[in-house]
PDB file of N, CA and C in Angstrom:
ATOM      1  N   UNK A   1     142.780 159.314  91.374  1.00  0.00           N
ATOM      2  CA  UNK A   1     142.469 159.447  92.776  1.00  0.00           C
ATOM      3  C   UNK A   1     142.293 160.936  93.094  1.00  0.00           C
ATOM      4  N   UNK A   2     141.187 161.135  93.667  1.00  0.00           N
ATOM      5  CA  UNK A   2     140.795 162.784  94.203  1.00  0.00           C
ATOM      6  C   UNK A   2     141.375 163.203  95.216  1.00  0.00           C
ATOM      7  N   UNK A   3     141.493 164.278  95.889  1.00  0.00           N
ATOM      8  CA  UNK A   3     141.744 164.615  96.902  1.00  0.00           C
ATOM      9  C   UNK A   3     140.575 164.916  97.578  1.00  0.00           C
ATOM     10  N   UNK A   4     140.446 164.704  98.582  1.00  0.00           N
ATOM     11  CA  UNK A   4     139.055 165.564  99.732  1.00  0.00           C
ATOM     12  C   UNK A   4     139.198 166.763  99.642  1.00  0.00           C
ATOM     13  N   UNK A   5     137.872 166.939  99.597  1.00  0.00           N
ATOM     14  CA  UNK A   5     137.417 168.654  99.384  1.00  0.00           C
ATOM     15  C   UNK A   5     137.703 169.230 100.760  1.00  0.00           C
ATOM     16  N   UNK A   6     138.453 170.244 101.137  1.00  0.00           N
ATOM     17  CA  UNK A   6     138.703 170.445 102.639  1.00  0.00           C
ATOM     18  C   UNK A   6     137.812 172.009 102.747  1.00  0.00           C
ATOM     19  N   UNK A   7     136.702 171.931 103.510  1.00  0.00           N
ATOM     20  CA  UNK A   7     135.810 172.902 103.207  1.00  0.00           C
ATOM     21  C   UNK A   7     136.234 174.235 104.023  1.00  0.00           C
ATOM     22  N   UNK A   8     136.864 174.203 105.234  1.00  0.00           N
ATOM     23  CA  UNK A   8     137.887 175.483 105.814  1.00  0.00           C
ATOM     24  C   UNK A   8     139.064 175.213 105.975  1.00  0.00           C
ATOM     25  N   UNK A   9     139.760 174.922 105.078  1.00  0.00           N
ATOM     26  CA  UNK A   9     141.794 175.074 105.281  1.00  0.00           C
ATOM     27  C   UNK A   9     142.303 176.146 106.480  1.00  0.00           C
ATOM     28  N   UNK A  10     141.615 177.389 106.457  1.00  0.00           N
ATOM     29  CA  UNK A  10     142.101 178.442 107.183  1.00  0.00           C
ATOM     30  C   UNK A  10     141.648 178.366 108.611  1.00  0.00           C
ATOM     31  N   UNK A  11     140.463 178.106 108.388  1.00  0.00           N
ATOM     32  CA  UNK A  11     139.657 177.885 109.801  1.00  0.00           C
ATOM     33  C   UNK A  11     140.746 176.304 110.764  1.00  0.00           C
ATOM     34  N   UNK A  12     141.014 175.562 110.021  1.00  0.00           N
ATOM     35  CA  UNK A  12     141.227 174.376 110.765  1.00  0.00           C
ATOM     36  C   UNK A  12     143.008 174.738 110.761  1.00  0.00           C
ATOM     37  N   UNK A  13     143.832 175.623 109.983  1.00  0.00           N
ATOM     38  CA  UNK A  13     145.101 176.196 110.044  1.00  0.00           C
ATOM     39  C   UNK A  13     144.995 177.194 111.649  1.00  0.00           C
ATOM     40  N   UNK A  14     143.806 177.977 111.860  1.00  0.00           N
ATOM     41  CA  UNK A  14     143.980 179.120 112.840  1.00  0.00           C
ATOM     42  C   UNK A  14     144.018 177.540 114.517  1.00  0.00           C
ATOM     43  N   UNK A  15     142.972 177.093 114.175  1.00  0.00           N
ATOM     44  CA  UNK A  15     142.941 175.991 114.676  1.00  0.00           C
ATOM     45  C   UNK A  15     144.337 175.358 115.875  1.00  0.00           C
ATOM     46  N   UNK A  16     145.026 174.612 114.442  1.00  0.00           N
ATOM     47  CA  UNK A  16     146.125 174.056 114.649  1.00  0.00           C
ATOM     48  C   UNK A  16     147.490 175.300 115.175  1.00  0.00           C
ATOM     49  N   UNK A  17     147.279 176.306 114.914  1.00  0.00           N
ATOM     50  CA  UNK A  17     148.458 177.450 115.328  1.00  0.00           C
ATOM     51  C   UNK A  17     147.840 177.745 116.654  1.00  0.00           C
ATOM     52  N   UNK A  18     147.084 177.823 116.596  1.00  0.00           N
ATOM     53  CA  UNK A  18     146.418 177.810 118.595  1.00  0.00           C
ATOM     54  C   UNK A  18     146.521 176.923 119.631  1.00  0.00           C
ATOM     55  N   UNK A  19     146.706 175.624 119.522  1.00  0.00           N
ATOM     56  CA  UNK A  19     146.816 175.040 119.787  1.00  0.00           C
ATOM     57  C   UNK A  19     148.314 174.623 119.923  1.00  0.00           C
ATOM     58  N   UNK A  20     149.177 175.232 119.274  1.00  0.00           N
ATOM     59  CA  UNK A  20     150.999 175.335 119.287  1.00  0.00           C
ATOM     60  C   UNK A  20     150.870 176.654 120.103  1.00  0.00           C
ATOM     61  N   UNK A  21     150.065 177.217 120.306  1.00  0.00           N
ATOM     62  CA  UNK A  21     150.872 179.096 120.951  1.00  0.00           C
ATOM     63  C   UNK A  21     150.061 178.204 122.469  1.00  0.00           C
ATOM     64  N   UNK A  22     148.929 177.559 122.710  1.00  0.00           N
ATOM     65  CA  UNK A  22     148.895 177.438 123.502  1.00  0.00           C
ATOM     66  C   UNK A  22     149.987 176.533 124.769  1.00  0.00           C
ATOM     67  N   UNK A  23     150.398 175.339 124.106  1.00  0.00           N
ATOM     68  CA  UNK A  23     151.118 174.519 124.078  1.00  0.00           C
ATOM     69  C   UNK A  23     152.705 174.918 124.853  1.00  0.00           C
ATOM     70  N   UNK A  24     152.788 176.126 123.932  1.00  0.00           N
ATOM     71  CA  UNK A  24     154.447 176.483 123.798  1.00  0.00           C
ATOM     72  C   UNK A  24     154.055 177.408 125.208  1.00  0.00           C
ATOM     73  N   UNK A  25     153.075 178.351 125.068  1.00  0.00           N
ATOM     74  CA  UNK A  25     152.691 178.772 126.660  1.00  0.00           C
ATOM     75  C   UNK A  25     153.161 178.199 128.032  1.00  0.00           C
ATOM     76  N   UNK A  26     152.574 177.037 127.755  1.00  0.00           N
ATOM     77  CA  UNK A  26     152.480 176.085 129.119  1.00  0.00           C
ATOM     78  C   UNK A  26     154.007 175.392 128.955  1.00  0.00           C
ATOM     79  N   UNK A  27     154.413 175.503 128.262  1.00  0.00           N
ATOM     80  CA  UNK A  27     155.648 174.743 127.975  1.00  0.00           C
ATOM     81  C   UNK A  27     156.990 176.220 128.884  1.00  0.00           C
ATOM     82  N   UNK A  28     156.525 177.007 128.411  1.00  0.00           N
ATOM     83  CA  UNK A  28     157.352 178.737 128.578  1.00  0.00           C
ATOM     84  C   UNK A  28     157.213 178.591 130.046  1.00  0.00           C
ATOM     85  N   UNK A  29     156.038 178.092 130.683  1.00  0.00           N
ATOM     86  CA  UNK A  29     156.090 178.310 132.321  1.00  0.00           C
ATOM     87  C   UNK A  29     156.245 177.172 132.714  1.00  0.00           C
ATOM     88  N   UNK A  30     156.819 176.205 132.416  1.00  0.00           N
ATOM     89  CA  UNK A  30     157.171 174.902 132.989  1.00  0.00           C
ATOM     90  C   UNK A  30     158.686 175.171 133.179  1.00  0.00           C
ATOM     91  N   UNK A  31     159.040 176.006 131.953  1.00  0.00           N
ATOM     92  CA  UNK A  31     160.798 175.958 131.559  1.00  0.00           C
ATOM     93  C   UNK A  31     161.000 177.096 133.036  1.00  0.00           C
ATOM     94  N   UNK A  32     160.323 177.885 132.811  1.00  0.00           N
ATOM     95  CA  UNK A  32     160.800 178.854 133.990  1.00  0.00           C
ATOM     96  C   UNK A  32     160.862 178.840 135.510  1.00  0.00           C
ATOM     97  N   UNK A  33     159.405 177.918 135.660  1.00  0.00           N
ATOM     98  CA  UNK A  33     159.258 177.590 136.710  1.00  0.00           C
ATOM     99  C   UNK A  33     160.597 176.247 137.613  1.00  0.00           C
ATOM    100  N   UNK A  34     160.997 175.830 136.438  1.00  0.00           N
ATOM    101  CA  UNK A  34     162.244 174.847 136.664  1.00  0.00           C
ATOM    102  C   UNK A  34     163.522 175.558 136.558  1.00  0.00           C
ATOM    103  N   UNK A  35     163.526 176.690 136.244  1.00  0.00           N
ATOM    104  CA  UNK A  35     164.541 177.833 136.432  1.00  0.00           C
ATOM    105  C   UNK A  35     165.269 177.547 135.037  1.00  0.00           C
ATOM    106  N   UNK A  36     165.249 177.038 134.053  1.00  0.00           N
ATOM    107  CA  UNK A  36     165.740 177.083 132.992  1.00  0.00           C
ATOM    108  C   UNK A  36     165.121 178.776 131.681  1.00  0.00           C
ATOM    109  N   UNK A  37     166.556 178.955 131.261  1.00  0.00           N
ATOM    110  CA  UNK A  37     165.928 180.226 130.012  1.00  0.00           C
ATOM    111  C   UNK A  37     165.857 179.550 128.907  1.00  0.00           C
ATOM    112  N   UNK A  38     165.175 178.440 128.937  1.00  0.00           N
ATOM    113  CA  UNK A  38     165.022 177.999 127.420  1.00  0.00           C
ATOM    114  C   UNK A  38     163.846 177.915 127.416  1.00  0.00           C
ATOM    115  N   UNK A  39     163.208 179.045 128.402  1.00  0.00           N
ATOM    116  CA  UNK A  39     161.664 179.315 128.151  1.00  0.00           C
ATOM    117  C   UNK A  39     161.260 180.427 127.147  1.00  0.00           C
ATOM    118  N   UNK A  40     162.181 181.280 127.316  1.00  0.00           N
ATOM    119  CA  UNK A  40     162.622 182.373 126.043  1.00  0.00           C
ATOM    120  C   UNK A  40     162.151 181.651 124.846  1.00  0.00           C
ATOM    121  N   UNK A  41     162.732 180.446 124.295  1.00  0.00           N
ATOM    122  CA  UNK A  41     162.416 179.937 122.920  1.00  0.00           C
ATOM    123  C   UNK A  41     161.335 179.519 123.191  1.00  0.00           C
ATOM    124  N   UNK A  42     160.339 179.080 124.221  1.00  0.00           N
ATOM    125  CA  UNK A  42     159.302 178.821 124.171  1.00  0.00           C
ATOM    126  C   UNK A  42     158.254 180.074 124.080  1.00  0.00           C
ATOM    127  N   UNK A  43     158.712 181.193 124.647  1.00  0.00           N
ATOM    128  CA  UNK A  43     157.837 182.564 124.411  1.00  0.00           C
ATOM    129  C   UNK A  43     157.799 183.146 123.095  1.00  0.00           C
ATOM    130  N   UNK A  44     159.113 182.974 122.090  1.00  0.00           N
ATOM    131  CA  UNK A  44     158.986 183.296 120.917  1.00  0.00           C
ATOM    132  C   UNK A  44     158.174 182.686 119.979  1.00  0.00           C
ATOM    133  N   UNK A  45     158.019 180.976 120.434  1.00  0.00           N
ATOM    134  CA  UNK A  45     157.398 180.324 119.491  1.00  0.00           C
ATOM    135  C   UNK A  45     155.792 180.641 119.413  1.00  0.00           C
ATOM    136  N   UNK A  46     155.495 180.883 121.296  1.00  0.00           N
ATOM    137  CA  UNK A  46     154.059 181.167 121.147  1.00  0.00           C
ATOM    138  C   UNK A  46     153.349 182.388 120.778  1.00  0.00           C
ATOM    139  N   UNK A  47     154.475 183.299 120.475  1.00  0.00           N
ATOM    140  CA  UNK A  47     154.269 184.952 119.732  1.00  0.00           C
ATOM    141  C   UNK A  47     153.938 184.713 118.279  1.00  0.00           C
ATOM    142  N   UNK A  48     154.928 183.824 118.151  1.00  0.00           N
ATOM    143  CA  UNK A  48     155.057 183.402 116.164  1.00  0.00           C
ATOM    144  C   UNK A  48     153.412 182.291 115.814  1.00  0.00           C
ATOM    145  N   UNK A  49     152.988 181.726 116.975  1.00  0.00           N
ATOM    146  CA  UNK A  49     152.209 181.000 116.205  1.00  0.00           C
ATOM    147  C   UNK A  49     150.740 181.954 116.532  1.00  0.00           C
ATOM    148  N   UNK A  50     151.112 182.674 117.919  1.00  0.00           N
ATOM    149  CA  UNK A  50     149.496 183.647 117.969  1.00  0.00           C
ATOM    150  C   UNK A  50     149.762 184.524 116.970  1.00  0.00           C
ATOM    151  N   UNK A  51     150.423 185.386 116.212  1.00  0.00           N
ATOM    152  CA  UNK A  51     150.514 186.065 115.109  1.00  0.00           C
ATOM    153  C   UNK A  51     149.506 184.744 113.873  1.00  0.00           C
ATOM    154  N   UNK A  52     149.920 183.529 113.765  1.00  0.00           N
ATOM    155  CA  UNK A  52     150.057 182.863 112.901  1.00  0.00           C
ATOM    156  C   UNK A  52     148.369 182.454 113.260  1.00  0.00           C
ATOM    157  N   UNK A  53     147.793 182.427 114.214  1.00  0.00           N
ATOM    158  CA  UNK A  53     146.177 182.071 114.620  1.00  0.00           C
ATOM    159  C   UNK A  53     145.314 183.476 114.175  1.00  0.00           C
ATOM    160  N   UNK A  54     145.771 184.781 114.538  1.00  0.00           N
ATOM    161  CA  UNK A  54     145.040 185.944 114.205  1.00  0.00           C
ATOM    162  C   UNK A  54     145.303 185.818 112.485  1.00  0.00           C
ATOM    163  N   UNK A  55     146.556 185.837 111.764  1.00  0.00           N
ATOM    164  CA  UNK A  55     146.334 185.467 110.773  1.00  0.00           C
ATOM    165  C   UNK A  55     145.267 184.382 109.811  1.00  0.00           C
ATOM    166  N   UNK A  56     145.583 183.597 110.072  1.00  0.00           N
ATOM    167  CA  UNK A  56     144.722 182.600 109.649  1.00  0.00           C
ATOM    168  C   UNK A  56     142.953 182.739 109.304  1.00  0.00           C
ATOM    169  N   UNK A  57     142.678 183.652 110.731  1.00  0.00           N
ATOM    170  CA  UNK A  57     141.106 184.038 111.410  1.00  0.00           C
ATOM    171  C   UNK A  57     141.196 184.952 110.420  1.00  0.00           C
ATOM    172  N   UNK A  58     141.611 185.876 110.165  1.00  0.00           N
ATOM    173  CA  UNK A  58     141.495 186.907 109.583  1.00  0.00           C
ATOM    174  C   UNK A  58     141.241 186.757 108.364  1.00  0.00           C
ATOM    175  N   UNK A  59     141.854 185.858 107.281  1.00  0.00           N
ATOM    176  CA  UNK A  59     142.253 185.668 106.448  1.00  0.00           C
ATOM    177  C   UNK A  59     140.848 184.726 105.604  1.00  0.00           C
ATOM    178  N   UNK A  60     139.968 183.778 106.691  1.00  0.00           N
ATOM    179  CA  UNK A  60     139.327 182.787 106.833  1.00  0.00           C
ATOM    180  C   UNK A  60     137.771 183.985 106.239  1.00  0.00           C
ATOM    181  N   UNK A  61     137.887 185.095 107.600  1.00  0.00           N
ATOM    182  CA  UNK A  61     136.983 186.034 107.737  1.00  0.00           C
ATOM    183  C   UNK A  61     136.377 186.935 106.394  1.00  0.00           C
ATOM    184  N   UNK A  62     137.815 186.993 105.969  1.00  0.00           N
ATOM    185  CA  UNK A  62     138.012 187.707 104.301  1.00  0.00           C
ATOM    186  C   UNK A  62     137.656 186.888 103.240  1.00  0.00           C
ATOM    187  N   UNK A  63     137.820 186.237 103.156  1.00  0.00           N
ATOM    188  CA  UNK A  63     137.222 185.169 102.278  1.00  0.00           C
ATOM    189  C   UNK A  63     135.382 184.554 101.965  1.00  0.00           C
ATOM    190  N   UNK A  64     134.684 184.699 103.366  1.00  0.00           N
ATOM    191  CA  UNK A  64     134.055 184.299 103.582  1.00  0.00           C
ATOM    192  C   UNK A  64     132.907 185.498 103.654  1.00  0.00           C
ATOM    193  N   UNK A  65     133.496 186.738 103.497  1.00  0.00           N
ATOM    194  CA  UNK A  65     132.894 187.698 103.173  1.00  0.00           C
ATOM    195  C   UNK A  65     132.756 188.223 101.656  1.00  0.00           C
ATOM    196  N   UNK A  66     134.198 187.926 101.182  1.00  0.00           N
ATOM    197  CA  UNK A  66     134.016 188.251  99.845  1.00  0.00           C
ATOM    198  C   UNK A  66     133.254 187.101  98.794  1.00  0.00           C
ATOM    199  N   UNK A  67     132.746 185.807  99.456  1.00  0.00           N
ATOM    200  CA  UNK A  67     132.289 184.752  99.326  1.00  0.00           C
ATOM    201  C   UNK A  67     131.214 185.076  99.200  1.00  0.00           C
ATOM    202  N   UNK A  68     130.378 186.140 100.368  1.00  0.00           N
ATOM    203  CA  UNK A  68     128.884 186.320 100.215  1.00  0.00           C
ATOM    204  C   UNK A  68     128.728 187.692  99.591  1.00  0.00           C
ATOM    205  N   UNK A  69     129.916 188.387  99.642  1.00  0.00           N
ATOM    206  CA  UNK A  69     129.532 189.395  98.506  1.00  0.00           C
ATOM    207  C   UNK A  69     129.597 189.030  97.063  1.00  0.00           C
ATOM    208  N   UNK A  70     129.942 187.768  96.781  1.00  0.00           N
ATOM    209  CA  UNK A  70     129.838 187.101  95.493  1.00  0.00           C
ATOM    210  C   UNK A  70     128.419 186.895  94.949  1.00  0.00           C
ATOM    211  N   UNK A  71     128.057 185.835  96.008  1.00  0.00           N
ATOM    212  CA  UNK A  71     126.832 184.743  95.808  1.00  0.00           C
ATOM    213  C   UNK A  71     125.898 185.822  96.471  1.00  0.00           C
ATOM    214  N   UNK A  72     125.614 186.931  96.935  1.00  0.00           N
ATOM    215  CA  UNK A  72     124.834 186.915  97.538  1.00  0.00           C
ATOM    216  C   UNK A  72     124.447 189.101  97.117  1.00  0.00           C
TER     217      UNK A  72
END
C-alpha cells in the first residue's frame, strides 16, 4: 500500500498553523472580553503558531527556489 504523494507538506503545514494563530486570536478576545486571564494562554499560543506559519512559508519558499535552481 502507497502513501499519497502530498505535493506541498509546508504550504498546507503554514496553512493549518494560521488557522490555529487565527483561532487562538479570537479565542484571546473572547477570554478577555469575559474578563477572564486565561486569555494570556490564548496570546501565547497565537505567537507560537504565527512564528510556526512564517516558518513553514519560509521554509516552503526555500525549497521551491532551490527546486528551480535545480531543474532550471
Amino acid at each position: 500500500m502507497s502513501a499519497l504523494p502530498s505535493t506541498r507538506p509546508d504550504r498546507r503545514l503554514a496553512l493549518y498553523s494560521l488557522a490555529v494563530c487565527v483561532l487562538a486570536v479570537a479565542a484571546a478576545v473572547v477570554s478577555f472580553v469575559q474578563g477572564s486571564f486565561l486569555g494570556i494562554v490564548w496570546v501565547l499560543l497565537a505567537g507560537l503558531s504565527s512564528n510556526m506559519t512564517w516558518y513553514y512559508v519560509k521554509r516552503d519558499k526555500l525549497r521551491r527556489s532551490a527546486g528551480a535552481d535545480v531543474t532550471g
